[in-house]
Structures are given as structure tokens and as C-alpha cells.
N, C-alpha and C. Protein backbone atom coordinates (compact mmCIF):
# COMPACT_ATOMS: atom_id res chain seq x y z
N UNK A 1 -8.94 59.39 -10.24
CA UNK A 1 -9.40 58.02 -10.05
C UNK A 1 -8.23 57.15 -9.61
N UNK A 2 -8.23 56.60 -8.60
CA UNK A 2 -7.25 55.58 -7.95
C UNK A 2 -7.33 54.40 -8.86
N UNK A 3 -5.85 53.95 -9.09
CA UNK A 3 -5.58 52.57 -9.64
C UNK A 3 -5.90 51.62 -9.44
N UNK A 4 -6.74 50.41 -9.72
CA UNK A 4 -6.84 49.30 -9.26
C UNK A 4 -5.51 48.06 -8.68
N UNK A 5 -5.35 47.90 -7.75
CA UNK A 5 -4.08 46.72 -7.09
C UNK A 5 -4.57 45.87 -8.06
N UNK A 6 -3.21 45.52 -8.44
CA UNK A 6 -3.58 43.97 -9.32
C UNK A 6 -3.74 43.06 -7.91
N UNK A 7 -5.06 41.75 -8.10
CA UNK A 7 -5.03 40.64 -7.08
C UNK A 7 -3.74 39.64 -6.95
N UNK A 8 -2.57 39.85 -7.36
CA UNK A 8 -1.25 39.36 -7.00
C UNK A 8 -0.53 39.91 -6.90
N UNK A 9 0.21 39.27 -6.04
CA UNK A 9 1.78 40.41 -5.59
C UNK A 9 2.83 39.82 -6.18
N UNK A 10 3.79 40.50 -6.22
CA UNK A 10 5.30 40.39 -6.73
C UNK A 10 6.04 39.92 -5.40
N UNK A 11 5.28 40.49 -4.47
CA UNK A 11 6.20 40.61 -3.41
C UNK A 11 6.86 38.79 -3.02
N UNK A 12 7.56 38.68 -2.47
CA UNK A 12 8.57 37.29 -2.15
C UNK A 12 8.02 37.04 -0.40
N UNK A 13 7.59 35.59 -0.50
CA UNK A 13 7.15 35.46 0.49
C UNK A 13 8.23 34.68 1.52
N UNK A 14 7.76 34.49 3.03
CA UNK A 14 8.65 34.16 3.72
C UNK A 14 9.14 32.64 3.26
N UNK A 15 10.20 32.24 3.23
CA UNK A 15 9.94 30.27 2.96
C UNK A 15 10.66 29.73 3.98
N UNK A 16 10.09 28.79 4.47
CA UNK A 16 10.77 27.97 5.70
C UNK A 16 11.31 26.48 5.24
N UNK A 17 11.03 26.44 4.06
CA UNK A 17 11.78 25.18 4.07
C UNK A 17 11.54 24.42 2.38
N UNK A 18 12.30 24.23 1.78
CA UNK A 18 12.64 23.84 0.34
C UNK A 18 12.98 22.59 0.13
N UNK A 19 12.17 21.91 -0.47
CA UNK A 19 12.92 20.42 -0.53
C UNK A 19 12.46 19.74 -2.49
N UNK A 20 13.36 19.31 -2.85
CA UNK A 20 13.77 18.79 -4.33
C UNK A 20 13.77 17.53 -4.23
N UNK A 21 12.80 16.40 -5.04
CA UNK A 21 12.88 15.14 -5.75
C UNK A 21 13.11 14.53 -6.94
N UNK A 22 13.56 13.46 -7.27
CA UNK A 22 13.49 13.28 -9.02
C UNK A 22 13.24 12.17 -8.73
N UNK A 23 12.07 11.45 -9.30
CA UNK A 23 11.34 10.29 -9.55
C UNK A 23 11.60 9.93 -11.11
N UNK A 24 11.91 9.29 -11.87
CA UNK A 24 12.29 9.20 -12.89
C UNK A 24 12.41 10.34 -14.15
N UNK A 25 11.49 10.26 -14.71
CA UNK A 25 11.12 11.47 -15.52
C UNK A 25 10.50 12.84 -15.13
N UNK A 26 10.18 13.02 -13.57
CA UNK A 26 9.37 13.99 -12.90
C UNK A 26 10.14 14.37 -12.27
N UNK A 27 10.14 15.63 -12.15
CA UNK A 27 10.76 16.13 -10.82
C UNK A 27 9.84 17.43 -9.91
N UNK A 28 10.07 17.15 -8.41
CA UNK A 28 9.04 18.14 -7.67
C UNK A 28 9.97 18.51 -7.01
N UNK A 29 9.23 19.95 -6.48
CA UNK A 29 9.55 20.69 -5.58
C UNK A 29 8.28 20.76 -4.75
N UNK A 30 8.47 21.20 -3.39
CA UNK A 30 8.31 21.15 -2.06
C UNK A 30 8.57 22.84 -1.72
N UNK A 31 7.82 23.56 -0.61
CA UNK A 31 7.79 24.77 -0.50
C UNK A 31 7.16 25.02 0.82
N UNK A 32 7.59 25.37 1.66
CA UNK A 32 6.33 25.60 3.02
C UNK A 32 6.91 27.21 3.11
N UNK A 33 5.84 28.39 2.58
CA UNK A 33 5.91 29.44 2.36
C UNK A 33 4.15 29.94 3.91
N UNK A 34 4.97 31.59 3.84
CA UNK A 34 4.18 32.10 5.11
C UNK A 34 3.38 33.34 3.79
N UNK A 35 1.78 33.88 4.74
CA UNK A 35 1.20 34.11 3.30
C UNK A 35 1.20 35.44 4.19
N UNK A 36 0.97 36.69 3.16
CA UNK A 36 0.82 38.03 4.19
C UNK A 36 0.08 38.18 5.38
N UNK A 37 -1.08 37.11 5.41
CA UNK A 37 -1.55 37.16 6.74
C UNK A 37 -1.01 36.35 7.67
N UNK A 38 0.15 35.75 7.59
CA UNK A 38 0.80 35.02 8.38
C UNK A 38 0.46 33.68 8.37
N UNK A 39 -0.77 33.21 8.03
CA UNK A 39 -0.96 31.83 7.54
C UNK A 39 0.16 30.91 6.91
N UNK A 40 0.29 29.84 6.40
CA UNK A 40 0.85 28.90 6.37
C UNK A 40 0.73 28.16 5.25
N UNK A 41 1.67 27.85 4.01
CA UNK A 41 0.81 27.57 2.98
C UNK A 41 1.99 26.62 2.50
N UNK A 42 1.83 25.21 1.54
CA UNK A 42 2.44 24.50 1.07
C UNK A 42 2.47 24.05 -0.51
N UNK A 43 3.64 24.56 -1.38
CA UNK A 43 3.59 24.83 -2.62
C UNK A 43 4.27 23.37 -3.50
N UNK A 44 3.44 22.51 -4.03
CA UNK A 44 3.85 21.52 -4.51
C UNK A 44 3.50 21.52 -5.87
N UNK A 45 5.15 21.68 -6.99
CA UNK A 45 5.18 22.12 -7.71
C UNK A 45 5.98 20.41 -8.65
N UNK A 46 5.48 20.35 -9.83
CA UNK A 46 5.66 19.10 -10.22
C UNK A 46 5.82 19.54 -11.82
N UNK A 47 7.08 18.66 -12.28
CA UNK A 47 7.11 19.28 -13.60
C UNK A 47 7.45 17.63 -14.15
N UNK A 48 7.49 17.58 -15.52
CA UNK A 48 7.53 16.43 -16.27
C UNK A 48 8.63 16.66 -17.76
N UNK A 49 9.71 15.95 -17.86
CA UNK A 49 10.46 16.56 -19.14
C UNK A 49 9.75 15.85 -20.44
N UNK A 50 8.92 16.43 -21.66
CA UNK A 50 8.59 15.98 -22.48
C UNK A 50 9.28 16.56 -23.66
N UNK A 51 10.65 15.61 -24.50
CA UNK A 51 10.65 16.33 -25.38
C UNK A 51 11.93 17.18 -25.26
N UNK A 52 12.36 18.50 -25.38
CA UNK A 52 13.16 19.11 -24.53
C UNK A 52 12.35 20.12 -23.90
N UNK A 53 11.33 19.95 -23.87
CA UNK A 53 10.61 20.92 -23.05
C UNK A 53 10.27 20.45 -21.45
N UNK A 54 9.89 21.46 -20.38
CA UNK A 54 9.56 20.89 -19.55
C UNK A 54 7.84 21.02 -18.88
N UNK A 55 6.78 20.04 -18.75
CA UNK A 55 4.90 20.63 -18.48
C UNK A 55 5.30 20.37 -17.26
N UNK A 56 4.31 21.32 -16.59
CA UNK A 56 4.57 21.12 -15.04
C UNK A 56 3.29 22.02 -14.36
N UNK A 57 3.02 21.60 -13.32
CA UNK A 57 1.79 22.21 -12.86
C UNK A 57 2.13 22.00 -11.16
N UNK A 58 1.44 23.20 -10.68
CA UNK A 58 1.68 24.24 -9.34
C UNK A 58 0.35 23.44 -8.82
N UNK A 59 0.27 23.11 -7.09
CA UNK A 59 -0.60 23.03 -6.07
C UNK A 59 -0.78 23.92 -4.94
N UNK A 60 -1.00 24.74 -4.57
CA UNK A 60 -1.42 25.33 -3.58
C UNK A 60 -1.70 25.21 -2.43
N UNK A 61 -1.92 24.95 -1.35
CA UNK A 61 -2.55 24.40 -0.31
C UNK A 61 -2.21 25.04 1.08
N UNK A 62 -3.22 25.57 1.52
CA UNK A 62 -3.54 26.91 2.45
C UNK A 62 -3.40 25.73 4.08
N UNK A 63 -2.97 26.57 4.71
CA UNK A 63 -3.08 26.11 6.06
C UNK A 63 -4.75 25.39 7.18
N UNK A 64 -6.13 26.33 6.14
CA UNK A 64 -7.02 26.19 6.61
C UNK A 64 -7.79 24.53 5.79
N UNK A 65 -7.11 24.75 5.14
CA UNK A 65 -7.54 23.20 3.86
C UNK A 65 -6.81 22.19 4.07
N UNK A 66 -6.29 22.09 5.20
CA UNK A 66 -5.30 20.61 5.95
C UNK A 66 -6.10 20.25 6.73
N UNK A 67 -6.34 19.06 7.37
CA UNK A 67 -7.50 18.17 7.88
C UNK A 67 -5.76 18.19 9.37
């Protein structure tokens, strides 16, 4: 019986371009990553320091979902 592929990869995708903000207590990252099908995808990643910890939550956004 063949293994099931897990639906995510490990693998490291292409990135074209990285960019870092700090707005007071927030800080984002910026990501324009290439997806195995060559598509085009933009990773906006936003974290918040509460505490000494840091909450932060990931956006996604596919090349076909841009107007």
C-alpha cells in the first residue's frame, strides 16, 4: 500500500522579495513567494508583542485572488 503525501510541503519556495515593518507594537512581514505551479503568491505575516510573548497571524494571497 503506497503512503499517503502529506497536503504540505517542506519544500522552500522561490522568494522574490522580503520586506519588514514596525508600526508601534506590531510588526509585519511582506513576502512575494513563487508557488510549485509557478503562480505568484503574497505572504503577509503580522505579529503583535503581548506580554513577552509574541500572537501573530499569516495571510495568504494567491495570484488568481488579486483584482
Amino acid at each position: 500500500m503506497k503512503e499517503q503525501e502529506p497536503w504540505y510541503s517542506l519544500e522552500e519556495r522561490k522568494l522574490f522579495l522580503k520586506e519588514r515593518y514596525f508600526s508601534g507594537s506590531h510588526n509585519y512581514f511582506f513576502e512575494l513567494k513563487e508557488a510549485k505551479n509557478g503562480s505568484k503568491y503574497i505572504v503577509i505575516d503580522q505579529r503583535k508583542k503581548v506580554g513577552d510573548k509574541f500572537i501573530g497571524s499569516k495571510l495568504r494571497l494567491f495570484e488568481d485572488e488579486m483584482l
